[in-house]
C-alpha atoms as a PDB file:
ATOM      1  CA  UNK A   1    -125.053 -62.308 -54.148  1.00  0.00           C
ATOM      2  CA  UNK A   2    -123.811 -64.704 -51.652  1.00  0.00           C
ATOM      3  CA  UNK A   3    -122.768 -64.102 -48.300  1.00  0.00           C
ATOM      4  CA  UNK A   4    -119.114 -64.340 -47.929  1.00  0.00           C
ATOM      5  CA  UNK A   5    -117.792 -67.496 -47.114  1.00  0.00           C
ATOM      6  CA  UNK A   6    -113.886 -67.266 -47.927  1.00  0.00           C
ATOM      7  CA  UNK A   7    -113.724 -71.410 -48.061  1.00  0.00           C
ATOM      8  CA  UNK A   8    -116.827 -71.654 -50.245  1.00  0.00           C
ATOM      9  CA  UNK A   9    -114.990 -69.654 -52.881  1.00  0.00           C
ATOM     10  CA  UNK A  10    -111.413 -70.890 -52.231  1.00  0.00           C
ATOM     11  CA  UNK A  11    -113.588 -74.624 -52.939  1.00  0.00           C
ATOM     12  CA  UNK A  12    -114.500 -73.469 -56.280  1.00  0.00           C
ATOM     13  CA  UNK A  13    -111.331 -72.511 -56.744  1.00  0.00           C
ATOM     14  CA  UNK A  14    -109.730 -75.625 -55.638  1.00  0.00           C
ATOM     15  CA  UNK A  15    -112.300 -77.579 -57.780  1.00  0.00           C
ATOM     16  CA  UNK A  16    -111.117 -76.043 -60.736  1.00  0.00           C
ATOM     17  CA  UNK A  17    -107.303 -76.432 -59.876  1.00  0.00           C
ATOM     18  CA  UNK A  18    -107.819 -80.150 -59.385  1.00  0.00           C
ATOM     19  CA  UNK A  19    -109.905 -80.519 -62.772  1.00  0.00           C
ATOM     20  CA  UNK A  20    -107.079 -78.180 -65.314  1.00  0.00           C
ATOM     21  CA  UNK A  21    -103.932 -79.394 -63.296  1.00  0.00           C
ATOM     22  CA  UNK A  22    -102.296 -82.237 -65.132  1.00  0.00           C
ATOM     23  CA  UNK A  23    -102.848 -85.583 -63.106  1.00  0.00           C
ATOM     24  CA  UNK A  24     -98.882 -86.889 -61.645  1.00  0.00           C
ATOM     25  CA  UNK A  25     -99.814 -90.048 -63.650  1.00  0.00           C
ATOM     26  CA  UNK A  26     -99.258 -87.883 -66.800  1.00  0.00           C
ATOM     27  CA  UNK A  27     -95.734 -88.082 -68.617  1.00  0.00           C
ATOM     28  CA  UNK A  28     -93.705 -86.648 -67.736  1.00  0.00           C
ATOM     29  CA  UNK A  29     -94.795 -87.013 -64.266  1.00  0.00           C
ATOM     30  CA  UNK A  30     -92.165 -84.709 -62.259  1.00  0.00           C
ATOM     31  CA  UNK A  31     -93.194 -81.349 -63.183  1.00  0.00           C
ATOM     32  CA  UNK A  32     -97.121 -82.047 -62.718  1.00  0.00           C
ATOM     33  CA  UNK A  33     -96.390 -83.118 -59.350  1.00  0.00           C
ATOM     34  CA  UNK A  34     -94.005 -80.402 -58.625  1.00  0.00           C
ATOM     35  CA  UNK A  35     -96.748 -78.283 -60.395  1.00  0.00           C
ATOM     36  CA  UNK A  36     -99.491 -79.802 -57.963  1.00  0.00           C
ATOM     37  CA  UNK A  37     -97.429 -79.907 -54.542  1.00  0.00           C
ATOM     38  CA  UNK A  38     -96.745 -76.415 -54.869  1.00  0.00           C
ATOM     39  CA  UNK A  39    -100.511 -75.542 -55.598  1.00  0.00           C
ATOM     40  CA  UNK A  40    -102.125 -77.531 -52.988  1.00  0.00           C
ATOM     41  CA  UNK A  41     -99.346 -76.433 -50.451  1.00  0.00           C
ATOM     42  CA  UNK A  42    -102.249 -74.576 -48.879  1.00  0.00           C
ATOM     43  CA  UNK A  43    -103.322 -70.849 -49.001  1.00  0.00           C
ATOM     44  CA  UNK A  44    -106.219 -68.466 -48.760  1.00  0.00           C
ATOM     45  CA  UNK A  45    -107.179 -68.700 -52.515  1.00  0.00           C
ATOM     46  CA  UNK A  46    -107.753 -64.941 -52.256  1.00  0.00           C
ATOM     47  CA  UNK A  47    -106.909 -64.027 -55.952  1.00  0.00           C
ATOM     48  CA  UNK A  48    -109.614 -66.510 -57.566  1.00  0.00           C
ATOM     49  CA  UNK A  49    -111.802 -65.256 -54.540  1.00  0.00           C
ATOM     50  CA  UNK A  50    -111.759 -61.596 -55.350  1.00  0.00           C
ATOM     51  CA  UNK A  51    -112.191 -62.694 -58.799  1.00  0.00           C
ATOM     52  CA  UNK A  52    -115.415 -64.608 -57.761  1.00  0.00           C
ATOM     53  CA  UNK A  53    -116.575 -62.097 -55.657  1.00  0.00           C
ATOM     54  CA  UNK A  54    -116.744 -59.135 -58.073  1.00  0.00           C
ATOM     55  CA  UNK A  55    -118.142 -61.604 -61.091  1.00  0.00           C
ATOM     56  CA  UNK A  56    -120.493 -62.174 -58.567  1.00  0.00           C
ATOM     57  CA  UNK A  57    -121.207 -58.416 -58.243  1.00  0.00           C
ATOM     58  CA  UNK A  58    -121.871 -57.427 -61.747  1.00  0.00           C
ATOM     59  CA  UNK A  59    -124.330 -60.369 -62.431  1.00  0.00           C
ATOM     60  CA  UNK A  60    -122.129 -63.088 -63.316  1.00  0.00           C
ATOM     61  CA  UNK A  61    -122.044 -66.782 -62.290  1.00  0.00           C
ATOM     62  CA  UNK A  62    -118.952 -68.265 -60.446  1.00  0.00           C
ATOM     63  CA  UNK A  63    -118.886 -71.488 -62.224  1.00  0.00           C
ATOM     64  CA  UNK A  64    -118.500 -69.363 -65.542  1.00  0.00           C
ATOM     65  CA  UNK A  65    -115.442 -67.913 -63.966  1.00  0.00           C
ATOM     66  CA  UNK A  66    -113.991 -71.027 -62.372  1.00  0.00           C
ATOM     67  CA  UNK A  67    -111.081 -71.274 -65.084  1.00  0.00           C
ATOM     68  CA  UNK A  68    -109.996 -67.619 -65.033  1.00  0.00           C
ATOM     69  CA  UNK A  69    -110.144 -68.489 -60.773  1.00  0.00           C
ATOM     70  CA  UNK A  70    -108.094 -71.378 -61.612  1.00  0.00           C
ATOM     71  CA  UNK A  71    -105.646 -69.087 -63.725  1.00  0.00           C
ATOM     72  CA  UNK A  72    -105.148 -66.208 -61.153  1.00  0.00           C
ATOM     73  CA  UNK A  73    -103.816 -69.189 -58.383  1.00  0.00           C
ATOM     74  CA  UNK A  74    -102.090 -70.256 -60.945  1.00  0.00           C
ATOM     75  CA  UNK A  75    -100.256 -67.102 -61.886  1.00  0.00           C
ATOM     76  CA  UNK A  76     -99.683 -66.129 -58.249  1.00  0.00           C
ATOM     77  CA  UNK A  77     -97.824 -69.912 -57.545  1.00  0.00           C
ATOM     78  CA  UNK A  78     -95.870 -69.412 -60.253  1.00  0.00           C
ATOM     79  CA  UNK A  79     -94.920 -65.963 -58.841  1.00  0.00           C
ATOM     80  CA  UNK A  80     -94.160 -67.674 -55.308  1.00  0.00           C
ATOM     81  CA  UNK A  81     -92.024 -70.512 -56.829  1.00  0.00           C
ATOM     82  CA  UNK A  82     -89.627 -68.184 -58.210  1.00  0.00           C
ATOM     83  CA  UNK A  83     -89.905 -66.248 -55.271  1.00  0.00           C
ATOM     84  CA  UNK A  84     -88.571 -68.694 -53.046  1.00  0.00           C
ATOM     85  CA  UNK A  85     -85.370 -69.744 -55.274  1.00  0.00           C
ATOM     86  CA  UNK A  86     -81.947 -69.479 -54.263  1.00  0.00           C
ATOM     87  CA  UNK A  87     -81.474 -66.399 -56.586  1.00  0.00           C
ATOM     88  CA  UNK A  88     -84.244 -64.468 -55.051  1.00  0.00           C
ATOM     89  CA  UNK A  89     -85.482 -64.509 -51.525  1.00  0.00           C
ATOM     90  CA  UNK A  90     -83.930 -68.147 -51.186  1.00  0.00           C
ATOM     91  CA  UNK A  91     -86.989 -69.434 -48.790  1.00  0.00           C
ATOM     92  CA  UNK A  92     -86.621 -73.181 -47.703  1.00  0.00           C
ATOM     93  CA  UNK A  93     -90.875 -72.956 -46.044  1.00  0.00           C
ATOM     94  CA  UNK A  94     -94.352 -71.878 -48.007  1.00  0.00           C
ATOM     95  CA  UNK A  95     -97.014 -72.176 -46.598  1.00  0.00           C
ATOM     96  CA  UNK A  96     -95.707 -73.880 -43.778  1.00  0.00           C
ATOM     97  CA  UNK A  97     -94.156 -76.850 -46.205  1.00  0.00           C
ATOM     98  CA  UNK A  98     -90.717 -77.017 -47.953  1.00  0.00           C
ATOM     99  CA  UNK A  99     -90.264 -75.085 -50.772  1.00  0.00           C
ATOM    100  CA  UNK A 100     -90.678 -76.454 -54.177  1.00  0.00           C
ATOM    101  CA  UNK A 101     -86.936 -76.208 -55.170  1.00  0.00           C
ATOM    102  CA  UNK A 102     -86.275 -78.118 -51.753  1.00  0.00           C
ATOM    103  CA  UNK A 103     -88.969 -80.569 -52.669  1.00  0.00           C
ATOM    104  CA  UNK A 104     -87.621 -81.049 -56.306  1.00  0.00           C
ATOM    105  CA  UNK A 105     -84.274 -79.499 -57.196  1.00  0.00           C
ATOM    106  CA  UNK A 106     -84.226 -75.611 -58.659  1.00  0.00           C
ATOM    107  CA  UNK A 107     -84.062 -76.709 -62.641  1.00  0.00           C
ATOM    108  CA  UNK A 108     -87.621 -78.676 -61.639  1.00  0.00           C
ATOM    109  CA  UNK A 109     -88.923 -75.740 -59.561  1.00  0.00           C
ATOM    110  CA  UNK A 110     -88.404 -73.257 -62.293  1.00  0.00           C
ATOM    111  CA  UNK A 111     -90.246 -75.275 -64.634  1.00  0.00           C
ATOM    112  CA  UNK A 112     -93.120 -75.708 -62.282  1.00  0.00           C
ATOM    113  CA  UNK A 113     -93.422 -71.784 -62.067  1.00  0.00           C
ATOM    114  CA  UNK A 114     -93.249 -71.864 -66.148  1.00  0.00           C
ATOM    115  CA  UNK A 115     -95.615 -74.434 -66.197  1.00  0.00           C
ATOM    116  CA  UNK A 116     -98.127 -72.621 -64.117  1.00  0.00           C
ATOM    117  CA  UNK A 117     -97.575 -69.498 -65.843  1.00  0.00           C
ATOM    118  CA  UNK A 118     -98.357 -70.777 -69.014  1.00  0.00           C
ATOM    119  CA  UNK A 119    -101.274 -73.432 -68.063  1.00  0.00           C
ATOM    120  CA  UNK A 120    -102.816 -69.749 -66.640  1.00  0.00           C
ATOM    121  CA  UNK A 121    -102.988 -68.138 -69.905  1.00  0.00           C
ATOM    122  CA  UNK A 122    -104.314 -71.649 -71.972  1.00  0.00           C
ATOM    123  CA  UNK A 123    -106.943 -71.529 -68.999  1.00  0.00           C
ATOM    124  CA  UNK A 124    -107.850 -67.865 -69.910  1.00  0.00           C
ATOM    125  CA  UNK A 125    -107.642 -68.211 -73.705  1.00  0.00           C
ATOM    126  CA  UNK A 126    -108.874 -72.114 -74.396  1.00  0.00           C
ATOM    127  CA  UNK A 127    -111.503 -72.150 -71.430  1.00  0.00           C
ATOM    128  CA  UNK A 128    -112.973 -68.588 -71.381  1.00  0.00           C
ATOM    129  CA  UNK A 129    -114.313 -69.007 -74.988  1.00  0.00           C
ATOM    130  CA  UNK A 130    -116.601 -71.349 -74.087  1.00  0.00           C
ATOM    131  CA  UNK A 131    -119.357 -69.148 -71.833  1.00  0.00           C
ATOM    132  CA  UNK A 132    -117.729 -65.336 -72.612  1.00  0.00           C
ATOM    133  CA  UNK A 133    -117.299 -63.686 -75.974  1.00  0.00           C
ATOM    134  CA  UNK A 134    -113.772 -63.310 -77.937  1.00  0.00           C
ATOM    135  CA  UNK A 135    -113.600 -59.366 -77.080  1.00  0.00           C
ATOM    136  CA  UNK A 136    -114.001 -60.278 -72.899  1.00  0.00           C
ATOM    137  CA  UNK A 137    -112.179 -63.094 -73.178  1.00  0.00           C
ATOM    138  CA  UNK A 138    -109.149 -60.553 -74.842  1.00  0.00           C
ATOM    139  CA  UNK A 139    -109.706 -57.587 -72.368  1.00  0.00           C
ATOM    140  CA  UNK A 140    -109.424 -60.294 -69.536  1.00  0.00           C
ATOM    141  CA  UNK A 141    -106.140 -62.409 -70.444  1.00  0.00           C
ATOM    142  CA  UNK A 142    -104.359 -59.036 -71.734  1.00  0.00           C
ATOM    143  CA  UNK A 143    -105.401 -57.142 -68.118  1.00  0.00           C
ATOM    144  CA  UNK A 144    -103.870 -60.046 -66.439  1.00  0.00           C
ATOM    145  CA  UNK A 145    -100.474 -60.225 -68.987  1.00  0.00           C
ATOM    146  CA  UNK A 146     -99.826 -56.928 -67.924  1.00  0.00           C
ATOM    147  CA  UNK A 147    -100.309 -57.428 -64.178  1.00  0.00           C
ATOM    148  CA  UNK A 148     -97.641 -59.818 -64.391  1.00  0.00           C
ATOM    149  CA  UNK A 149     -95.240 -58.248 -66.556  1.00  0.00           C
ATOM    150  CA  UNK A 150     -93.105 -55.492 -66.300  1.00  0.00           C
ATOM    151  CA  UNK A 151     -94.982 -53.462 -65.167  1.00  0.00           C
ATOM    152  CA  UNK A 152     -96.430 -55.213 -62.706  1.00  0.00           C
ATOM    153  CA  UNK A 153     -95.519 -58.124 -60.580  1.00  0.00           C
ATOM    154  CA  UNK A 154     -92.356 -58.905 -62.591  1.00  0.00           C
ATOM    155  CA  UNK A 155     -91.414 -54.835 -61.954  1.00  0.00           C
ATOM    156  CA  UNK A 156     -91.902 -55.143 -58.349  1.00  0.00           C
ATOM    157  CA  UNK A 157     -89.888 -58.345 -58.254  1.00  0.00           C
ATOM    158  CA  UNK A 158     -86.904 -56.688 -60.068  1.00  0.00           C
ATOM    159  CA  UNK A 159     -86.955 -53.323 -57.587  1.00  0.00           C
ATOM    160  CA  UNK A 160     -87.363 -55.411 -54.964  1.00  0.00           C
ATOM    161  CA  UNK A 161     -84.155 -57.767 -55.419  1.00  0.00           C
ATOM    162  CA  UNK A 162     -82.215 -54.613 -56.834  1.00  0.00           C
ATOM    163  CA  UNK A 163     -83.121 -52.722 -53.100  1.00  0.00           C
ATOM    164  CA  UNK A 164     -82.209 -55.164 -51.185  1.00  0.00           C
ATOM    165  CA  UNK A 165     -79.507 -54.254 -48.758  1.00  0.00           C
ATOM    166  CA  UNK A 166     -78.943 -50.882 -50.750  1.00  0.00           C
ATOM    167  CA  UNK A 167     -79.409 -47.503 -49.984  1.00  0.00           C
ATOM    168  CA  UNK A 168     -82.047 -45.985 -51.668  1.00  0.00           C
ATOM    169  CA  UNK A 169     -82.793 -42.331 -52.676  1.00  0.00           C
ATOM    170  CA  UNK A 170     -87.044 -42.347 -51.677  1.00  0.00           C
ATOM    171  CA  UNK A 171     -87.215 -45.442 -49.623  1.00  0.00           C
ATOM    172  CA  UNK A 172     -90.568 -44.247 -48.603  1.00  0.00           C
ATOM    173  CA  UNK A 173     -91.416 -43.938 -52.533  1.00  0.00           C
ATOM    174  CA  UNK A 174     -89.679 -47.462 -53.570  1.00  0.00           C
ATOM    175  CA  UNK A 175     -91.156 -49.532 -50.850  1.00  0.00           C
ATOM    176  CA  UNK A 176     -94.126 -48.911 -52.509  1.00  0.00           C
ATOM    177  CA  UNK A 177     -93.677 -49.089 -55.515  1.00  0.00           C
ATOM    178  CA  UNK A 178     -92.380 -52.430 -54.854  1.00  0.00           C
ATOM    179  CA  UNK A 179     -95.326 -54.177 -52.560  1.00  0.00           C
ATOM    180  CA  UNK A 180     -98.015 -52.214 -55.176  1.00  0.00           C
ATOM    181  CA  UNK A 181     -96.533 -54.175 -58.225  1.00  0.00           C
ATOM    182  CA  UNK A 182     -95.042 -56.945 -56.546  1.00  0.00           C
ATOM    183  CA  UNK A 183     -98.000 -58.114 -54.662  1.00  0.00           C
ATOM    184  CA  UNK A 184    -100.569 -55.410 -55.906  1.00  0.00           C
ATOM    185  CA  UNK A 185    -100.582 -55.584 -59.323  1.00  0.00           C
ATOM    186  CA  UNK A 186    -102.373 -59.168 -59.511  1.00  0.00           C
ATOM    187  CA  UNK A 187    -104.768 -58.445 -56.779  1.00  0.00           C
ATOM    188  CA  UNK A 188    -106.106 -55.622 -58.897  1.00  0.00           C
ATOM    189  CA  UNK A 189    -106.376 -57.399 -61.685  1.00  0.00           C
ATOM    190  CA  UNK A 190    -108.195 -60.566 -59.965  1.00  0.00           C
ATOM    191  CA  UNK A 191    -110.691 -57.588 -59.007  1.00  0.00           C
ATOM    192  CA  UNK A 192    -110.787 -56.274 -62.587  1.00  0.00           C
ATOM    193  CA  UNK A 193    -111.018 -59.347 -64.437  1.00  0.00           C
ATOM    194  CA  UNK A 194    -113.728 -60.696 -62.349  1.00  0.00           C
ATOM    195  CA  UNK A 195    -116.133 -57.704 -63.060  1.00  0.00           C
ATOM    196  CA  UNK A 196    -114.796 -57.251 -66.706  1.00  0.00           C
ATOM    197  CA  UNK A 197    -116.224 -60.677 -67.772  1.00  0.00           C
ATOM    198  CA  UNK A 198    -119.247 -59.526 -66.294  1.00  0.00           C
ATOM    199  CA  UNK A 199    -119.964 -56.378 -67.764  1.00  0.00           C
ATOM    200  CA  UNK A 200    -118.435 -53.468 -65.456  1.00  0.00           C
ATOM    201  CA  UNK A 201    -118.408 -49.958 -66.748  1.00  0.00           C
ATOM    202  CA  UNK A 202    -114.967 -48.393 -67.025  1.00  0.00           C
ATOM    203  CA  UNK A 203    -115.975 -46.344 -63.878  1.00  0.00           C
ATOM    204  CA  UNK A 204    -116.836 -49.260 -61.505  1.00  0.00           C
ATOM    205  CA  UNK A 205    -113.620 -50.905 -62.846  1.00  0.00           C
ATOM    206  CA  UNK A 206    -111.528 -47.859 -61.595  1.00  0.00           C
ATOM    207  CA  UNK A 207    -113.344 -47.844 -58.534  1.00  0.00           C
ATOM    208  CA  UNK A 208    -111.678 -51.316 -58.292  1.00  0.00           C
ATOM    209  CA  UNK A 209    -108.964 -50.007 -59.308  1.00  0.00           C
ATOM    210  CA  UNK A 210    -108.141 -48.171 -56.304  1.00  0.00           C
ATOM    211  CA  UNK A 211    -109.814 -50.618 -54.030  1.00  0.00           C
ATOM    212  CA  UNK A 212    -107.327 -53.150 -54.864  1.00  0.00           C
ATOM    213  CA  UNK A 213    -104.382 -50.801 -54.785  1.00  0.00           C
ATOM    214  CA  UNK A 214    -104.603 -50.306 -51.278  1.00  0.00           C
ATOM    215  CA  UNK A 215    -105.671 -53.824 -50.701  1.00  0.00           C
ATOM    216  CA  UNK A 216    -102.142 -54.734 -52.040  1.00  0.00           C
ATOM    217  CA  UNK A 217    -100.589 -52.635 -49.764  1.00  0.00           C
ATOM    218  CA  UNK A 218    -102.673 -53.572 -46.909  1.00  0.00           C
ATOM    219  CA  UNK A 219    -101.577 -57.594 -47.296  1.00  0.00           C
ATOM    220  CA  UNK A 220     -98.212 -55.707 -48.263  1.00  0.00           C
ATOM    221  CA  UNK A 221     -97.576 -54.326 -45.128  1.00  0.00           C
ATOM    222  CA  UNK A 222     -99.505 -56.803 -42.579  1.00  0.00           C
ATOM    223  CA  UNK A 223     -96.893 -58.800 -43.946  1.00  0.00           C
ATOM    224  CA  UNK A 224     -94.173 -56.895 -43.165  1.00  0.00           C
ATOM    225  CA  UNK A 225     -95.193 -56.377 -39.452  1.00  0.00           C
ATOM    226  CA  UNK A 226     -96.164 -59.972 -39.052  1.00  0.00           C
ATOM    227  CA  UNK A 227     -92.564 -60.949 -40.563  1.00  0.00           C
ATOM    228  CA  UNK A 228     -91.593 -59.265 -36.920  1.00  0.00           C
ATOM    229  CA  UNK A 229     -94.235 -60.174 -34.602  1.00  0.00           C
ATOM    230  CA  UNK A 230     -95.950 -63.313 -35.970  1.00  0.00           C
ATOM    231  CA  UNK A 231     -96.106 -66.545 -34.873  1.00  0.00           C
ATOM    232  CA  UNK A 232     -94.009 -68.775 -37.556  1.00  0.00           C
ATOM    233  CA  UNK A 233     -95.918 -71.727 -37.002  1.00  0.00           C
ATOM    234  CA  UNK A 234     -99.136 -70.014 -38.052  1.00  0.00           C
ATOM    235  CA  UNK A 235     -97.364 -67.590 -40.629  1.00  0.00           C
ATOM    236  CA  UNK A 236     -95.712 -70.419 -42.290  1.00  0.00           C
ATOM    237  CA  UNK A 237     -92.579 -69.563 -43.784  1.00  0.00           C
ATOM    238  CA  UNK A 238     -89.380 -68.029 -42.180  1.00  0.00           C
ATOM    239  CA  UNK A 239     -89.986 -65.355 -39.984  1.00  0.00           C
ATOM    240  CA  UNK A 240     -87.088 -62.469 -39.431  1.00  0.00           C
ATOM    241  CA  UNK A 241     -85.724 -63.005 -43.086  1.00  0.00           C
ATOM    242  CA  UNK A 242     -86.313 -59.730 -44.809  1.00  0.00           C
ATOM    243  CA  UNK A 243     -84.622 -57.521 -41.667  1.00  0.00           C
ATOM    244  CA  UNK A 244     -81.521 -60.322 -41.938  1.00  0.00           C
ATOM    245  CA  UNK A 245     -81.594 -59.943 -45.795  1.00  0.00           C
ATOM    246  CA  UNK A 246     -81.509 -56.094 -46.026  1.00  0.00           C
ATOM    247  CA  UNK A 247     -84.987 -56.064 -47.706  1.00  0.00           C
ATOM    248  CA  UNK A 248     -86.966 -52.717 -47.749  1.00  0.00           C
ATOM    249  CA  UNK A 249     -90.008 -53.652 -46.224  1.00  0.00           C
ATOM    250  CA  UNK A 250     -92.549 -50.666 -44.128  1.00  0.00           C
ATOM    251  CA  UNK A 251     -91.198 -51.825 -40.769  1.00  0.00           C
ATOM    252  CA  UNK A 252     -87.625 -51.314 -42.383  1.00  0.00           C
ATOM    253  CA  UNK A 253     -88.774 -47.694 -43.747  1.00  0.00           C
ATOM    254  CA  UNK A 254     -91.041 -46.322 -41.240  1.00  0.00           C
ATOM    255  CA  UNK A 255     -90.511 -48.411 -37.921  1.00  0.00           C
ATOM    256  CA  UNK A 256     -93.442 -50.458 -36.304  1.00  0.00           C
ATOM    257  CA  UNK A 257     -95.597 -48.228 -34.981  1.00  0.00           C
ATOM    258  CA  UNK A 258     -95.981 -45.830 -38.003  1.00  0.00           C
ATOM    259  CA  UNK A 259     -95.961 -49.210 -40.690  1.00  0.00           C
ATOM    260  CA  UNK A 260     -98.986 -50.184 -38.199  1.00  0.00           C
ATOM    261  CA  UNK A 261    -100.572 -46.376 -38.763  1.00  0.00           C
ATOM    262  CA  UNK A 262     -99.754 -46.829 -42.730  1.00  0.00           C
ATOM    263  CA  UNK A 263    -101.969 -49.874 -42.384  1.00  0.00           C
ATOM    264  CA  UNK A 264    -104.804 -48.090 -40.846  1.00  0.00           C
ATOM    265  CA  UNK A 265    -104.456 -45.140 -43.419  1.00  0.00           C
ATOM    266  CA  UNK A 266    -104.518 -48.162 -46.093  1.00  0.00           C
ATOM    267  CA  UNK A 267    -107.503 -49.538 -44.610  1.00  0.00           C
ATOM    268  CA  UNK A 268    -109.731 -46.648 -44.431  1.00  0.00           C
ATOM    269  CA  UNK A 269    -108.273 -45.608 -48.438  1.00  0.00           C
ATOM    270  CA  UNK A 270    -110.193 -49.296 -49.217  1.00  0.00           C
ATOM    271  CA  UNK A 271    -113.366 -48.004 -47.819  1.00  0.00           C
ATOM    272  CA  UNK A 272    -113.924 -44.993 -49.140  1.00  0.00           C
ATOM    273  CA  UNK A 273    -112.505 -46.950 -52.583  1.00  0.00           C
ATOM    274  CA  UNK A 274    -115.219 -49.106 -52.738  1.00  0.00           C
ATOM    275  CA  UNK A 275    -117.762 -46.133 -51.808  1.00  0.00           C
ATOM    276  CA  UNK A 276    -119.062 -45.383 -55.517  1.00  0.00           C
ATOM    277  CA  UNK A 277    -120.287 -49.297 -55.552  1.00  0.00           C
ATOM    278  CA  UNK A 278    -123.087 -51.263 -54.261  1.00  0.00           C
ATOM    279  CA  UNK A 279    -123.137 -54.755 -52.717  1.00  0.00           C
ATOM    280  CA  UNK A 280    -119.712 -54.453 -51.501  1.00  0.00           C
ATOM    281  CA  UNK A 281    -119.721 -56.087 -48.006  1.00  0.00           C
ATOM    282  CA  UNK A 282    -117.543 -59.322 -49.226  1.00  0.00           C
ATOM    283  CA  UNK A 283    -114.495 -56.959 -50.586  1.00  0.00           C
ATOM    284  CA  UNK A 284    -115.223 -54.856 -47.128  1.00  0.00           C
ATOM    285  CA  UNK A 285    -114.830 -58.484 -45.307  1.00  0.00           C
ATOM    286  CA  UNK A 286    -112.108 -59.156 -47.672  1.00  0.00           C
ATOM    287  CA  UNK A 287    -109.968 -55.530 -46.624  1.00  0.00           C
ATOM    288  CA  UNK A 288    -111.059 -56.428 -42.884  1.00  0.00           C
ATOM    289  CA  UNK A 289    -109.188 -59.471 -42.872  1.00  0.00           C
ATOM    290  CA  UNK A 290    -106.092 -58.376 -44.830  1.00  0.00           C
ATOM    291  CA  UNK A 291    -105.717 -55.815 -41.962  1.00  0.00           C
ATOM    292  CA  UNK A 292    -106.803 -58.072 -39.037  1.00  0.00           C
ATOM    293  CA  UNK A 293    -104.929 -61.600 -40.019  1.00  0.00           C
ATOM    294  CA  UNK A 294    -102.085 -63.493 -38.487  1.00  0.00           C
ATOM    295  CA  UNK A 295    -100.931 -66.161 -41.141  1.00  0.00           C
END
């Protein structure tokens, strides 16, 4: 296995965007370059790179995996475009950039997300077949349909926007359930689906399981404390928004200093997750930096 190299996987990653994301010069021309600005914004690629690294792990080659990469960025853009609209967090930056309803109207920006969402799943279902057979190909695209459904991403979305600026009965409890399935939930599964296409028992997959549980929570909660001490030109979107919109958050739960020692706790959880595997230095890197980063 490869050294990690987080830009040598988020290239593959990009590679494959470029080649499955309709060209602007295709009618009708709006949405693929709403589809395509909001892609190439920027970003860490981390989904398809968790996805790449545990192929990698259980014997697999990234360039086999390259569209189900190109499907889990696509899933989680879709999942920040409707993020960002007026009827949910209302964001005007991404990724240091304006927001694809600023860019292109709402009624565009939705369709972008619906776009991506469903280009994801043709990527999983059309593209797979080619190198894995029909049974992985169905194990992967249904693990990641659930990841963004209700009970996942979609579920954290809705608790999310129905917390926000209420009082809650377990804040402690709802918080996170919130940044588990909201931002969790398709972490996991980038971890899952990269090892199930490559032949991971059910154990190792529930080893991943909880690696990427606490993973979620540890890019969760970083960016919850960096929402009140980062640096908005390196964090890239508006900083100070969640406290002004009422949103439960761990700084908003637990304070600073103990949402700091929740990310510790988090940390160390990821280690001793990832203790039943073997070559597991990248997703070690990978939980290092989640911790550690400032953007």
């Amino acid at each position: 296995m490869r050294d990690f190299n987080l830009k040598s996987y988020a290239g593959l990653a990009n590679e494959a965007l470029e080649q499955y994301i309709p060209s602007a010069k295709d009618h009708p021309g709006i949405i693929h370059e709403a589809m395509r600005y909001s892609v190439f914004a920027g970003g860490k690629r981390l989904r398809p790179t968790l996805g790449f690294i545990t192929h990698e792990m259980f014997g697999g080659s990234v360039r086999n995996f390259q569209p189900a990469a190109a499907a889990l960025e696509c899933l989680h853009t879709y999942s920040l475009i409707h993020d960002d609209l007026p009827a949910m967090d209302d964001d005007e930056f991404r990724r240091g950039k304006p927001t694809c309803h600023r860019m292109y109207g709402e009624a565009v920006a939705i369709l972008a997300g619906d776009a991506l969402l469903t280009l994801a799943f043709e990527l999983m279902t059309l593209r797979l077949r080619e190198t894995f057979t029909a049974t992985q190909v169905l194990q992967a695209t249904a693990e990641l349909a659930v990841a963004c459904g209700t009970y996942g991403l979609i579920g954290g979305q809705t608790v999310d926007i129905l917390a926000e600026g209420q009082e809650v009965p377990n804040p402690e409890l709802t918080v996170e359930y919130i940044h588990t399935h909201k931002t969790g939930a398709l972490i996991t599964a980038s971890l899952r689906t990269g090892a199930m296409l490559a032949g991971a028992t059910r154990d190792e997959l529930a080893a991943l399981s909880r690696f990427g549980h606490y993973l979620g929570l540890c890019f969760q909660i970083r960016d919850d404390i960096l929402d009140h001490t980062g640096d908005q030109a390196k964090v890239g979107k508006t900083l100070g928004k969640d406290k002004k919109s009422g949103k439960l958050t761990y700084v908003s739960v637990y304070g600073l200093e103990k949402a700091e020692e929740q990310l510790r706790k988090c940390h160390v959880a990821c280690e001793s997750a990832l203790k039943p595997l073997r070559e597991t230095d990248s997703l070690l890197a990978v939980a290092a930096l989640a911790v550690e980063r400032d953007s």
